[in-house]
Protein backbone atom coordinates (compact mmCIF):
# COMPACT_ATOMS: atom_id res chain seq x y z
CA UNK A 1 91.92 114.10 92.58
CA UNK A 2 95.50 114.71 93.92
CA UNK A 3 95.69 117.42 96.60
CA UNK A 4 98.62 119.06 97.29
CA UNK A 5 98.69 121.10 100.81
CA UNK A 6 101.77 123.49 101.14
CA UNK A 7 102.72 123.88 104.40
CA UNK A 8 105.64 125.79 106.97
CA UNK A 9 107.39 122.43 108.29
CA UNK A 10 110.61 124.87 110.03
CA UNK A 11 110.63 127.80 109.78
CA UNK A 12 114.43 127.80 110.54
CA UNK A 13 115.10 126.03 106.70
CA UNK A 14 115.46 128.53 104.05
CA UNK A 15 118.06 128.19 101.48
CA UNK A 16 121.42 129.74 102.43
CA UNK A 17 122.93 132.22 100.19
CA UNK A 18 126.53 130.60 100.74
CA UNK A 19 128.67 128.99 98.26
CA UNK A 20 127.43 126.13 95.13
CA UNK A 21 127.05 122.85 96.96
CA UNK A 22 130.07 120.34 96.47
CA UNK A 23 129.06 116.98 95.53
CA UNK A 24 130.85 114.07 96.63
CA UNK A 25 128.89 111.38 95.92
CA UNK A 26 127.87 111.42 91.95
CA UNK A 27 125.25 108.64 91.86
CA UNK A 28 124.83 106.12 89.55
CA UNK A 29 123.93 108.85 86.22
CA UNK A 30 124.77 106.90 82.66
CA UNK A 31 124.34 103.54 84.58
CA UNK A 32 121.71 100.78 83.42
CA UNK A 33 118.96 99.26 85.88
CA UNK A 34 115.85 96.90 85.28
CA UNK A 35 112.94 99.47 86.68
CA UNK A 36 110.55 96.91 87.59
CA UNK A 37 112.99 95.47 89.85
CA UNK A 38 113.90 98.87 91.24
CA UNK A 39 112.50 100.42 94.86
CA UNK A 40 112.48 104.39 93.67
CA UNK A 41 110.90 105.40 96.98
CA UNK A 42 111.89 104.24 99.78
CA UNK A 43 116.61 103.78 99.14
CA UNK A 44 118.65 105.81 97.27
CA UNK A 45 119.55 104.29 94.16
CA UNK A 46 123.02 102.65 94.46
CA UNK A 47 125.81 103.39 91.55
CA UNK A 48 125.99 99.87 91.21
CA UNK A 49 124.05 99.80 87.83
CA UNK A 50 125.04 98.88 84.72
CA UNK A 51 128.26 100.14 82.78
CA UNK A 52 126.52 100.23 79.58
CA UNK A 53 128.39 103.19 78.00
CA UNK A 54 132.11 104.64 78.07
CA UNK A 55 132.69 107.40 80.55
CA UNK A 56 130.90 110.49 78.93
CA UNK A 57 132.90 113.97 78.40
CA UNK A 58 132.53 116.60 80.80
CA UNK A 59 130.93 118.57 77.85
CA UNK A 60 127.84 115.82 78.48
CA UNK A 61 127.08 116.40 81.51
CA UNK A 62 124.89 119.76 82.10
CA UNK A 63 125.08 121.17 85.79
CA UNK A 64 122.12 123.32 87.78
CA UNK A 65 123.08 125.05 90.78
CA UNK A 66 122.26 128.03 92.56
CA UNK A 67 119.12 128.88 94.72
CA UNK A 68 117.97 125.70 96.69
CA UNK A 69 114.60 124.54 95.93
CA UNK A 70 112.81 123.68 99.40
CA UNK A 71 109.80 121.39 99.12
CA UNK A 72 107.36 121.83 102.63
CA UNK A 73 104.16 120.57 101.51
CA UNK A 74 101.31 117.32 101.83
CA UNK A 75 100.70 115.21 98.74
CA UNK A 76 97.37 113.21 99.03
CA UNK A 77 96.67 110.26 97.11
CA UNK A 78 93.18 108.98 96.21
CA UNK A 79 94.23 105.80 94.83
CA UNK A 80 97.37 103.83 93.53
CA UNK A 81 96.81 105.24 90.00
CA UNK A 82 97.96 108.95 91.42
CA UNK A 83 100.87 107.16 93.29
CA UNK A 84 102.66 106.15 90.04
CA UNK A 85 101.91 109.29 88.51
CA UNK A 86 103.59 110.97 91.44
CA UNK A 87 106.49 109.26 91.30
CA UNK A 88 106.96 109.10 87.75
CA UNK A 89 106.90 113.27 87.44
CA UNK A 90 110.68 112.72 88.57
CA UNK A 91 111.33 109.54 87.05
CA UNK A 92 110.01 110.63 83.68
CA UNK A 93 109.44 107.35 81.51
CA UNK A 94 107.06 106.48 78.99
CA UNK A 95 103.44 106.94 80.48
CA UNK A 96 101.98 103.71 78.57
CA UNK A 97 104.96 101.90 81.53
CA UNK A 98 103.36 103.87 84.36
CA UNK A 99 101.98 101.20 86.48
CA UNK A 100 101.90 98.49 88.62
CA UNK A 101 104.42 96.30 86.28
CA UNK A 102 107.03 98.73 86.53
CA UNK A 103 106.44 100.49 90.13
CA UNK A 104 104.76 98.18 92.09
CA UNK A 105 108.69 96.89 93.67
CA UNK A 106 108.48 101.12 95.15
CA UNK A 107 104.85 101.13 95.88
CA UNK A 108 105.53 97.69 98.04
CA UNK A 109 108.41 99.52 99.82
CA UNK A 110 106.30 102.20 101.12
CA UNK A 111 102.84 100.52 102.05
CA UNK A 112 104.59 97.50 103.46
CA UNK A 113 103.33 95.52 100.05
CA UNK A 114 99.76 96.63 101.09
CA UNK A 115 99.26 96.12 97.29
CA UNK A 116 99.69 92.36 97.14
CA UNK A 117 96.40 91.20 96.08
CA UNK A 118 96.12 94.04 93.03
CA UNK A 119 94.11 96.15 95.91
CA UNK A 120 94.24 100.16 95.28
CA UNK A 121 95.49 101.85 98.20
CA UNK A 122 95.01 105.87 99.35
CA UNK A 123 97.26 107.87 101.41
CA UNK A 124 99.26 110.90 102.18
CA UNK A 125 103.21 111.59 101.86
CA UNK A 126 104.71 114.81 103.94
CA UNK A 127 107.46 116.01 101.78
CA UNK A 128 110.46 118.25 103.49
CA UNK A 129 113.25 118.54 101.62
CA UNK A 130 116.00 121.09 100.02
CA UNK A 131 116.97 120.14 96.00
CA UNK A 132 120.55 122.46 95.43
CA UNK A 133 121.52 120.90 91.85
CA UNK A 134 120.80 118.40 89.37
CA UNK A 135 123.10 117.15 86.47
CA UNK A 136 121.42 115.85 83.15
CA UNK A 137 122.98 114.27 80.42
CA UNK A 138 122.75 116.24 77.12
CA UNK A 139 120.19 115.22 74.35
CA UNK A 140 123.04 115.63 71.70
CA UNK A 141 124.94 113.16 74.08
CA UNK A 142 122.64 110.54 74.42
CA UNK A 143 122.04 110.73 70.73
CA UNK A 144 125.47 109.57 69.90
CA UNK A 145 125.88 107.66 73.21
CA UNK A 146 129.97 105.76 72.96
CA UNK A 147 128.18 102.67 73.82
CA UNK A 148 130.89 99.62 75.43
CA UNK A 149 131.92 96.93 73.37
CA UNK A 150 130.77 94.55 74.96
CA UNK A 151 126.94 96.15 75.24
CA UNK A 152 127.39 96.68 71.58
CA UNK A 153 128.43 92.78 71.22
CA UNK A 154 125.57 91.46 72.96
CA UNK A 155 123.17 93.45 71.24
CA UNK A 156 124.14 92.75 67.49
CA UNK A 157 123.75 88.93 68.49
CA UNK A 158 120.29 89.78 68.94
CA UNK A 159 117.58 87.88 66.32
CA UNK A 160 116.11 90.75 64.05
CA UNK A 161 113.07 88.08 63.20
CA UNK A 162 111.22 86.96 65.86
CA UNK A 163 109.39 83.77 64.37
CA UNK A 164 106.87 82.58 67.37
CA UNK A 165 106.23 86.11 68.99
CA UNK A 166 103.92 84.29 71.27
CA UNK A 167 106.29 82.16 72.60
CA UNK A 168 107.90 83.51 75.53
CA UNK A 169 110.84 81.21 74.54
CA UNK A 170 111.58 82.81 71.54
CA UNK A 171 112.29 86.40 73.35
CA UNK A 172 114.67 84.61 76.08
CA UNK A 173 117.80 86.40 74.20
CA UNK A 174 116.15 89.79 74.34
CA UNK A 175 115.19 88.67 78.55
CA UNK A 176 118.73 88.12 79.18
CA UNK A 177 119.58 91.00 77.46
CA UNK A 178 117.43 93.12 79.84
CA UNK A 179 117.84 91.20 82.91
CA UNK A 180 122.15 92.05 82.17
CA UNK A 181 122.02 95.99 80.88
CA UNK A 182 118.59 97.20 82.67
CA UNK A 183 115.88 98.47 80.97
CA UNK A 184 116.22 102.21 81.50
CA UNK A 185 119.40 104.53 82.00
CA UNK A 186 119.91 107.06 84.50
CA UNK A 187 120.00 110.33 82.31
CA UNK A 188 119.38 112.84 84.99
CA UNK A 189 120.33 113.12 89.18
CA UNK A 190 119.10 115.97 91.16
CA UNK A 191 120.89 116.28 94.48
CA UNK A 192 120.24 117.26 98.20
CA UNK A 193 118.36 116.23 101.23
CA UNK A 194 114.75 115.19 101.78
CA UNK A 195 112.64 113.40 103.98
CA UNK A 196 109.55 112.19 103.14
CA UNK A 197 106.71 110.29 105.86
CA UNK A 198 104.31 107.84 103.93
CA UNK A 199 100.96 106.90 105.59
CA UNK A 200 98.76 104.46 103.33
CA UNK A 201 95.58 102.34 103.66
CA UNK A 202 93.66 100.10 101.08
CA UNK A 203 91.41 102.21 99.28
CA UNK A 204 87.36 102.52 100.75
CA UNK A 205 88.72 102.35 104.82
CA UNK A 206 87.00 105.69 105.29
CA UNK A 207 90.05 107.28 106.40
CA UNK A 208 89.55 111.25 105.93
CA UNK A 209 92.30 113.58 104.42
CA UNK A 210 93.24 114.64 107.43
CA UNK A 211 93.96 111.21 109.38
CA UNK A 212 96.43 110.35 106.59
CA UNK A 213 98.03 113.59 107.34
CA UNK A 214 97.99 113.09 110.89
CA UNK A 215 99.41 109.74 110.56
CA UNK A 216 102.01 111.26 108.40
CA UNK A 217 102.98 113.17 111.27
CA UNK A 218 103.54 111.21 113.71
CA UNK A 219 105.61 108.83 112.01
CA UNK A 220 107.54 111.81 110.77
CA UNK A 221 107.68 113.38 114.52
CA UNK A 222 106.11 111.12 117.15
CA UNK A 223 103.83 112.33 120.16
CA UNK A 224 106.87 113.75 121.91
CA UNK A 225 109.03 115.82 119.15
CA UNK A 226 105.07 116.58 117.91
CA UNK A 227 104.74 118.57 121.51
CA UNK A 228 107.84 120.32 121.59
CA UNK A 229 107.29 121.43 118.04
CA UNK A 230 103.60 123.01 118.60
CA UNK A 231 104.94 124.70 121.55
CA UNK A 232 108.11 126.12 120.15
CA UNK A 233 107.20 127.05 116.43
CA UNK A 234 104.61 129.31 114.67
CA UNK A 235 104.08 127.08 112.30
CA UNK A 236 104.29 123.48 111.09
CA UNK A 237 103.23 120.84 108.91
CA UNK A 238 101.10 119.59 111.87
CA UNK A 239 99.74 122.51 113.83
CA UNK A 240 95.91 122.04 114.97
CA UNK A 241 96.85 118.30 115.84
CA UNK A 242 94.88 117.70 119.23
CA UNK A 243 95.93 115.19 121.84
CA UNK A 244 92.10 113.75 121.03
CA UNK A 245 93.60 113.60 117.21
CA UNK A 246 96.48 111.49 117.72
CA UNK A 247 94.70 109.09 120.25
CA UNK A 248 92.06 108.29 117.66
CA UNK A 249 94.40 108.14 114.53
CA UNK A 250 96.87 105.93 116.62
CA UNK A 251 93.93 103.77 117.09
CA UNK A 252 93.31 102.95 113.11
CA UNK A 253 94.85 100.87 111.10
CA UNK A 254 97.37 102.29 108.58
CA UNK A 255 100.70 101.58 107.54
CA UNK A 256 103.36 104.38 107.16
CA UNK A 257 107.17 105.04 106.29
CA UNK A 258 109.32 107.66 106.81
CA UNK A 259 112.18 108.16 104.06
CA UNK A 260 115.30 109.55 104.49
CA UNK A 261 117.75 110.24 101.45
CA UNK A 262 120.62 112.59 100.91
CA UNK A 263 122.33 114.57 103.35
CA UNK A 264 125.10 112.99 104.78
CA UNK A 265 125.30 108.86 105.35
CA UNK A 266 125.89 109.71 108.89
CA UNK A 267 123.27 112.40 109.42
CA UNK A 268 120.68 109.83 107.50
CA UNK A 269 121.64 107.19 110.08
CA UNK A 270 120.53 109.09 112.67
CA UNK A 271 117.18 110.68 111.70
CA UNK A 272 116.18 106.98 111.40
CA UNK A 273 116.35 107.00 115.21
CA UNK A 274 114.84 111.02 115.96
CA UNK A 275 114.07 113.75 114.05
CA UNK A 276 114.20 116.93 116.01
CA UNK A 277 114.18 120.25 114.31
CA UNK A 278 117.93 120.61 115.01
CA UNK A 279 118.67 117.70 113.37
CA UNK A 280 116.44 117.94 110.59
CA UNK A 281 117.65 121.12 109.62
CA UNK A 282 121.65 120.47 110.18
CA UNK A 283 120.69 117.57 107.51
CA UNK A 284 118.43 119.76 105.38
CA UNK A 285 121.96 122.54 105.59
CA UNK A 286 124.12 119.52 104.50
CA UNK A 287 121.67 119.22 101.27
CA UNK A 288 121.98 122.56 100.40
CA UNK A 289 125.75 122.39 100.77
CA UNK A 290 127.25 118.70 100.34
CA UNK A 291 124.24 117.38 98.76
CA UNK A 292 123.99 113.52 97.39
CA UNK A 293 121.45 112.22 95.30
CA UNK A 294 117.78 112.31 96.02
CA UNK A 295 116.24 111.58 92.78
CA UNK A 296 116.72 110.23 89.42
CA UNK A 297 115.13 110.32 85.84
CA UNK A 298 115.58 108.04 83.17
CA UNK A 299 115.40 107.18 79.48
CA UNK A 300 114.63 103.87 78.26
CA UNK A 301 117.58 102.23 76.18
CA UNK A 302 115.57 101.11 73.46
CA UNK A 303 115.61 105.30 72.80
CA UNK A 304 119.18 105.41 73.01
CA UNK A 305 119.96 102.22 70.16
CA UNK A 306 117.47 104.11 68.27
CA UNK A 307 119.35 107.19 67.74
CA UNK A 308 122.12 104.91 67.44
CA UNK A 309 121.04 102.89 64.63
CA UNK A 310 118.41 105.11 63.38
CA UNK A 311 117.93 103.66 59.26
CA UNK A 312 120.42 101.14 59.58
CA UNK A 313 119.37 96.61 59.85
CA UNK A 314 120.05 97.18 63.59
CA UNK A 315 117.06 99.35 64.18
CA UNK A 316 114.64 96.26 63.94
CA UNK A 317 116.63 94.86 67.41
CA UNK A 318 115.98 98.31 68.60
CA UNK A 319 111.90 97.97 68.06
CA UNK A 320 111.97 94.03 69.29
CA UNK A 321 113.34 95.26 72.38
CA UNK A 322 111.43 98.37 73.28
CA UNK A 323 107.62 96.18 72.13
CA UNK A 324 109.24 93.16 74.08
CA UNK A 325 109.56 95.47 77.34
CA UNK A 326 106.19 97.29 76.90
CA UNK A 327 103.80 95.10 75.30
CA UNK A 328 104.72 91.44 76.01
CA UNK A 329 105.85 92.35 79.92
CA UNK A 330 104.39 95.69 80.64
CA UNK A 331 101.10 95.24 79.60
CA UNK A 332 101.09 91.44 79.97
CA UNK A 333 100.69 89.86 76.76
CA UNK A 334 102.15 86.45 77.12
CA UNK A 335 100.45 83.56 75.72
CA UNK A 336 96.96 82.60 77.31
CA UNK A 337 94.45 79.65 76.58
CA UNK A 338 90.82 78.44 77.34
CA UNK A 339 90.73 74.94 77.42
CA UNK A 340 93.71 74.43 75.21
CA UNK A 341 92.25 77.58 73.05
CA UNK A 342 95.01 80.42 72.75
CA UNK A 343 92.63 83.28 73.88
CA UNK A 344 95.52 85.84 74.27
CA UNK A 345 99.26 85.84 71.89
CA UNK A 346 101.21 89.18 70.55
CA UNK A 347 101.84 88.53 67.00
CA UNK A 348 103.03 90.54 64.22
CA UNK A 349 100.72 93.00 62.60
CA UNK A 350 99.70 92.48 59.44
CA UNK A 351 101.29 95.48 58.37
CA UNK A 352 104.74 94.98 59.83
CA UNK A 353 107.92 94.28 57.64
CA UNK A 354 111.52 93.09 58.93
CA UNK A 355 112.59 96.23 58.76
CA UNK A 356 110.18 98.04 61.09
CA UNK A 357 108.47 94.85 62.90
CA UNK A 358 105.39 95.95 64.57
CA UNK A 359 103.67 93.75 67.06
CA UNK A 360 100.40 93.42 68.27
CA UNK A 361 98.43 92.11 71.64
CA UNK A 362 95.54 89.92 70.17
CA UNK A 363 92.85 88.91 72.49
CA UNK A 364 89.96 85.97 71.27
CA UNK A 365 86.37 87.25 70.63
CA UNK A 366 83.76 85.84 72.30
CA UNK A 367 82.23 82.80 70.91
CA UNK A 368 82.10 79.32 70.20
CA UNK A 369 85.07 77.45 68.65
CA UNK A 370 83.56 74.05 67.84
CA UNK A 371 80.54 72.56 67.72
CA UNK A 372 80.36 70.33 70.55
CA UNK A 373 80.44 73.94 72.22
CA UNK A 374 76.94 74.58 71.29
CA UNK A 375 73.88 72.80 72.93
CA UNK A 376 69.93 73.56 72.44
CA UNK A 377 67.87 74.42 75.81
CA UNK A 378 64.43 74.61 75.45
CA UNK A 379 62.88 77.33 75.20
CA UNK A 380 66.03 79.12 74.70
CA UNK A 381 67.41 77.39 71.44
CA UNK A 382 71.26 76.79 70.57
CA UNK A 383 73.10 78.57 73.21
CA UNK A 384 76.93 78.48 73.38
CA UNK A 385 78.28 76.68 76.75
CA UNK A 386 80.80 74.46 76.29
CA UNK A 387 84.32 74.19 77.55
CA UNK A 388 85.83 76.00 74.36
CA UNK A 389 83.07 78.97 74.53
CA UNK A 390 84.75 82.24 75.08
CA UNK A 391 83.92 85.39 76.76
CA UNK A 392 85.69 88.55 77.80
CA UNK A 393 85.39 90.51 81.24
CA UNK A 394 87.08 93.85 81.85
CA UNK A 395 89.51 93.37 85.01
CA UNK A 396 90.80 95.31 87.40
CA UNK A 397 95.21 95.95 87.22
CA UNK A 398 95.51 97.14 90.67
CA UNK A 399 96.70 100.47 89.51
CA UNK A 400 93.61 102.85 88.59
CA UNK A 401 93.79 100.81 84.98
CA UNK A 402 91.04 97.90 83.19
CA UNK A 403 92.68 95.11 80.96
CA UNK A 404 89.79 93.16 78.93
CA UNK A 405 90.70 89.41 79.05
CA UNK A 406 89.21 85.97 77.70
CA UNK A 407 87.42 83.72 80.41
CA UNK A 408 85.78 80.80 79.78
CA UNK A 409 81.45 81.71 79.23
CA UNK A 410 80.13 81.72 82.47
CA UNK A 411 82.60 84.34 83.80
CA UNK A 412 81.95 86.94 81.11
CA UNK A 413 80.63 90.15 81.49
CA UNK A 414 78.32 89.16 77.93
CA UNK A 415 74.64 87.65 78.61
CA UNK A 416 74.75 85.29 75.75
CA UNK A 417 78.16 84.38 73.96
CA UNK A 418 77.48 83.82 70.05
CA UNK A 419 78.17 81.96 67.47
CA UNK A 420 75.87 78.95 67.96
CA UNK A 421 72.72 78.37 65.41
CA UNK A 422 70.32 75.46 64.86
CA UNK A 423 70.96 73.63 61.87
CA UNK A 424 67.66 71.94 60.68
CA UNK A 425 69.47 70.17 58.17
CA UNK A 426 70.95 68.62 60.32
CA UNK A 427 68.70 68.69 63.62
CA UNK A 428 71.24 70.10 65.78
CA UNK A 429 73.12 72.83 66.84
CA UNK A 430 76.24 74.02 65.82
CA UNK A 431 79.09 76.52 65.77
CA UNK A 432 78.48 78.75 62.55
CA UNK A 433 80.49 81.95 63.59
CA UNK A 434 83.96 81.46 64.84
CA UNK A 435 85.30 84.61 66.56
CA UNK A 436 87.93 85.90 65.41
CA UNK A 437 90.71 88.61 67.58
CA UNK A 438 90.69 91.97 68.35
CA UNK A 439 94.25 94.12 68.93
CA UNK A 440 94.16 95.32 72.83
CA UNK A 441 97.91 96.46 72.49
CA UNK A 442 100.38 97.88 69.39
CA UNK A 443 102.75 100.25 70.24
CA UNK A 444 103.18 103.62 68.88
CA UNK A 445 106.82 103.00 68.12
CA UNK A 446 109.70 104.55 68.53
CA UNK A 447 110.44 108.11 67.33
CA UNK A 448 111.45 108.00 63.42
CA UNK A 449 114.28 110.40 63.91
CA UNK A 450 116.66 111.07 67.12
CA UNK A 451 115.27 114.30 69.26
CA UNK A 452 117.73 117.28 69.12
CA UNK A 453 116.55 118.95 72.47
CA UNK A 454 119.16 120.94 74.40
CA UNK A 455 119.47 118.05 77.26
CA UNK A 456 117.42 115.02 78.57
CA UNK A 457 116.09 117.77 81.63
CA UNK A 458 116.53 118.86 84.73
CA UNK A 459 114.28 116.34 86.94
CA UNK A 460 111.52 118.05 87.58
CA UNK A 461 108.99 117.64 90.10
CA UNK A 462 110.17 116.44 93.61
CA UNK A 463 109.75 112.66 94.53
């Protein structure tokens, strides 16, 4: 379960009832960027995206400003799965594209890629920060989005048919595609100062609640800043931290981070080096008045062609792309085989039309697939164990998710695999039952008409 502490970091920081913040640095909103390749924890996302659309109106662009929104709290994390949901309550995709395939680059940034080997980690983020204003995009906007020419170009040379699905080959147009414009565009910025202290261990280290916050502190404060502020505030983030505390929490093994974004560049620079409450709260003042960005949300493109080229030929591209991006990468549906068997492929459904192509993850049933699979023990009869016999385990994603998958027999989580009978007419066994494939994977597709919401929102939750 997620736990959430809110806490008194200074009690000097409350929001200042002075002028709207100027903004000076706009951030990268209407640009394109590849998520998976993105760190969203750990940097500030660069305006160096792609241009993907014409400069939009000033009409697009809705503005928040007013009362600062100050964040002092914990966040505690029982495994990686509430990690990604964390982060995506600001970044705000699709949740099927909530895990390790499209966060794992931010997760790595933070827990010094203690996630390597698909292990789930726990841990603890200290959050102090001061949100003045966001801009959004409008949802009338991004419905009628003046894409580039270019952009426009490259997507109209797109296939509409896809004839070997299965074939990673046969998507490379849509991979360059992706790999040039991004997957996702920025749609909404929210703007200040915040900075955040990570502490993280692999899941099942027996760390308590209260070392990760401990940790988080004194990465946030160290031992000598943590001294000055018990002595000289009411109340903080890490009152009730003994001396006995940090010698035994300094003693375990746990990596942490401490984030710094907004602000000014120069005021960032040096909170890298020391964070005393002066300094934090001259940058936490500059947030509230000259914020830059701190956070971003997105919308995945696919979404935006769709309202595009909602009913016309085009809108088959549209569905290639977005089931391209979440079934054959995101959820991993590339072509697998046992023993030259295809166990795993994404296919068209049987359903699908060019029109509205709908594809599918298949995965192989377990069984035998020829006879010279199928071999008689005694006392056990025909039992299926040769190199082509199939089985399925359920398998661990490294991000609080299963994935069933097709191993060969003896790795299966199934006690007998079927399929094989004995065939007294001809005094041996053999392989009566091929399996056939079940669907692990079919998208829901994309909405059937644009969405008509005031704007694309405000950002949300604080990351």
């Amino acid at each position: 379960m997620l736990t959430i502490g809110v806490l008194l970091l200074f009690s000097l920081a409350q929001a200042d009832p002075e002028a709207k913040p100027v903004v000076k640095e706009v951030g990268p909103l209407g640009q394109g960027f590849n998520l998976p390749n993105q760190d969203l924890l750990s940097k500030q996302l660069a305006p160096n995206g792609a241009n993907i659309a014409n400069a939009f109106p000033d009409k697009c662009i809705k503005t928040w400003s007013g009362k600062s929104q100050s964040t002092r709290d914990t966040v505690h994390f029982e495994d990686t799965r509430q990690v990604y949901n964390f982060l995506n309550s600001a970044v705000k995709i699709d949740a099927e594209l909530v895990g390790s395939f499209t966060f794992k680059t931010s997760l790595d940034a933070v827990t010094n890629s203690m996630t390597a080997t698909n292990e789930s980690v726990e841990g603890t983020v200290l959050r102090v920060s001061d949100h003045s204003m966001s801009q959004a995009l409008s949802r009338d906007c991004l419905n009628k989005v003046d894409f580039k020419d270019k952009f426009m170009n490259d997507f109209k040379k797109l296939p509409s048919e896809i004839r070997n699905p299965e074939d990673s080959w046969s998507w490379k147009d849509y991979s360059h595609f992706i790999k040039t414009y991004g997957s996702h565009m920025v749609t909404s910025v929210t703007y200040g100062a915040s900075i955040y202290s990570y502490a993280f261990s692999r899941s099942g280290s027996h760390r308590t609640e209260d070392d990760f916050r401990i940790k988080a502190c004194l990465a946030f404060q160290g031992p000598t800043v943590l001294k000055y502020m018990k002595a000289n505030l009411n109340a903080s983030a890490c009152s009730g931290i003994t001396s006995e505390d940090i010698q035994r929490v300094s003693r375990l093994h746990m990596n942490d981070k401490v984030v710094v974004r907004g602000g000014t560049a120069e005021t960032r620079a040096k909170l890298l080096h020391k964070r005393d409450p002066a300094l934090v709260e001259q940058f936490l003042k500059e947030g509230r008045q000259t914020p830059t960005p701190v956070q971003y949300s997105f919308t995945g493109i696919w979404e935006l062609l769709s309202a595009r080229f909602y009913g016309t030929d085009d809108q088959a591209k549209v569905r290639n792309l977005e089931q391209f991006f979440k079934g054959f990468l995101a959820f991993g549906c590339k072509k697998k085989t046992v023993q030259d068997t295809t166990t795993t492929k994404f296919n068209l459904a049987p359903f699908s039309s060019s029109s509205n192509p709908i594809f599918q993850c298949l995965l192989r049933d377990p069984g035998c697939n020829n006879d010279k699979d199928c071999k008689y023990h005694a006392f056990k009869g025909c039992k299926c164990d040769g190199k082509t016999c199939v089985d399925n385990k359920l398998v661990d994603r490294g991000d609080g998710s299963q994935k069933k998958v097709a191993v060969s027999y003896d790795e299966g989580d199934t006690s007998e695999v079927p399929g094989c009978e004995y065939q007294f007419r001809f005094f041996k066994c053999k392989c009566t039952t091929k399996p056939g494939y079940s669907v692990i994977w079919q998208s829901d597709g994309l909405k059937d008409e644009p969405q008509n919401d005031e704007s694309s929102g405000s950002g949300g939750d604080e990351v």
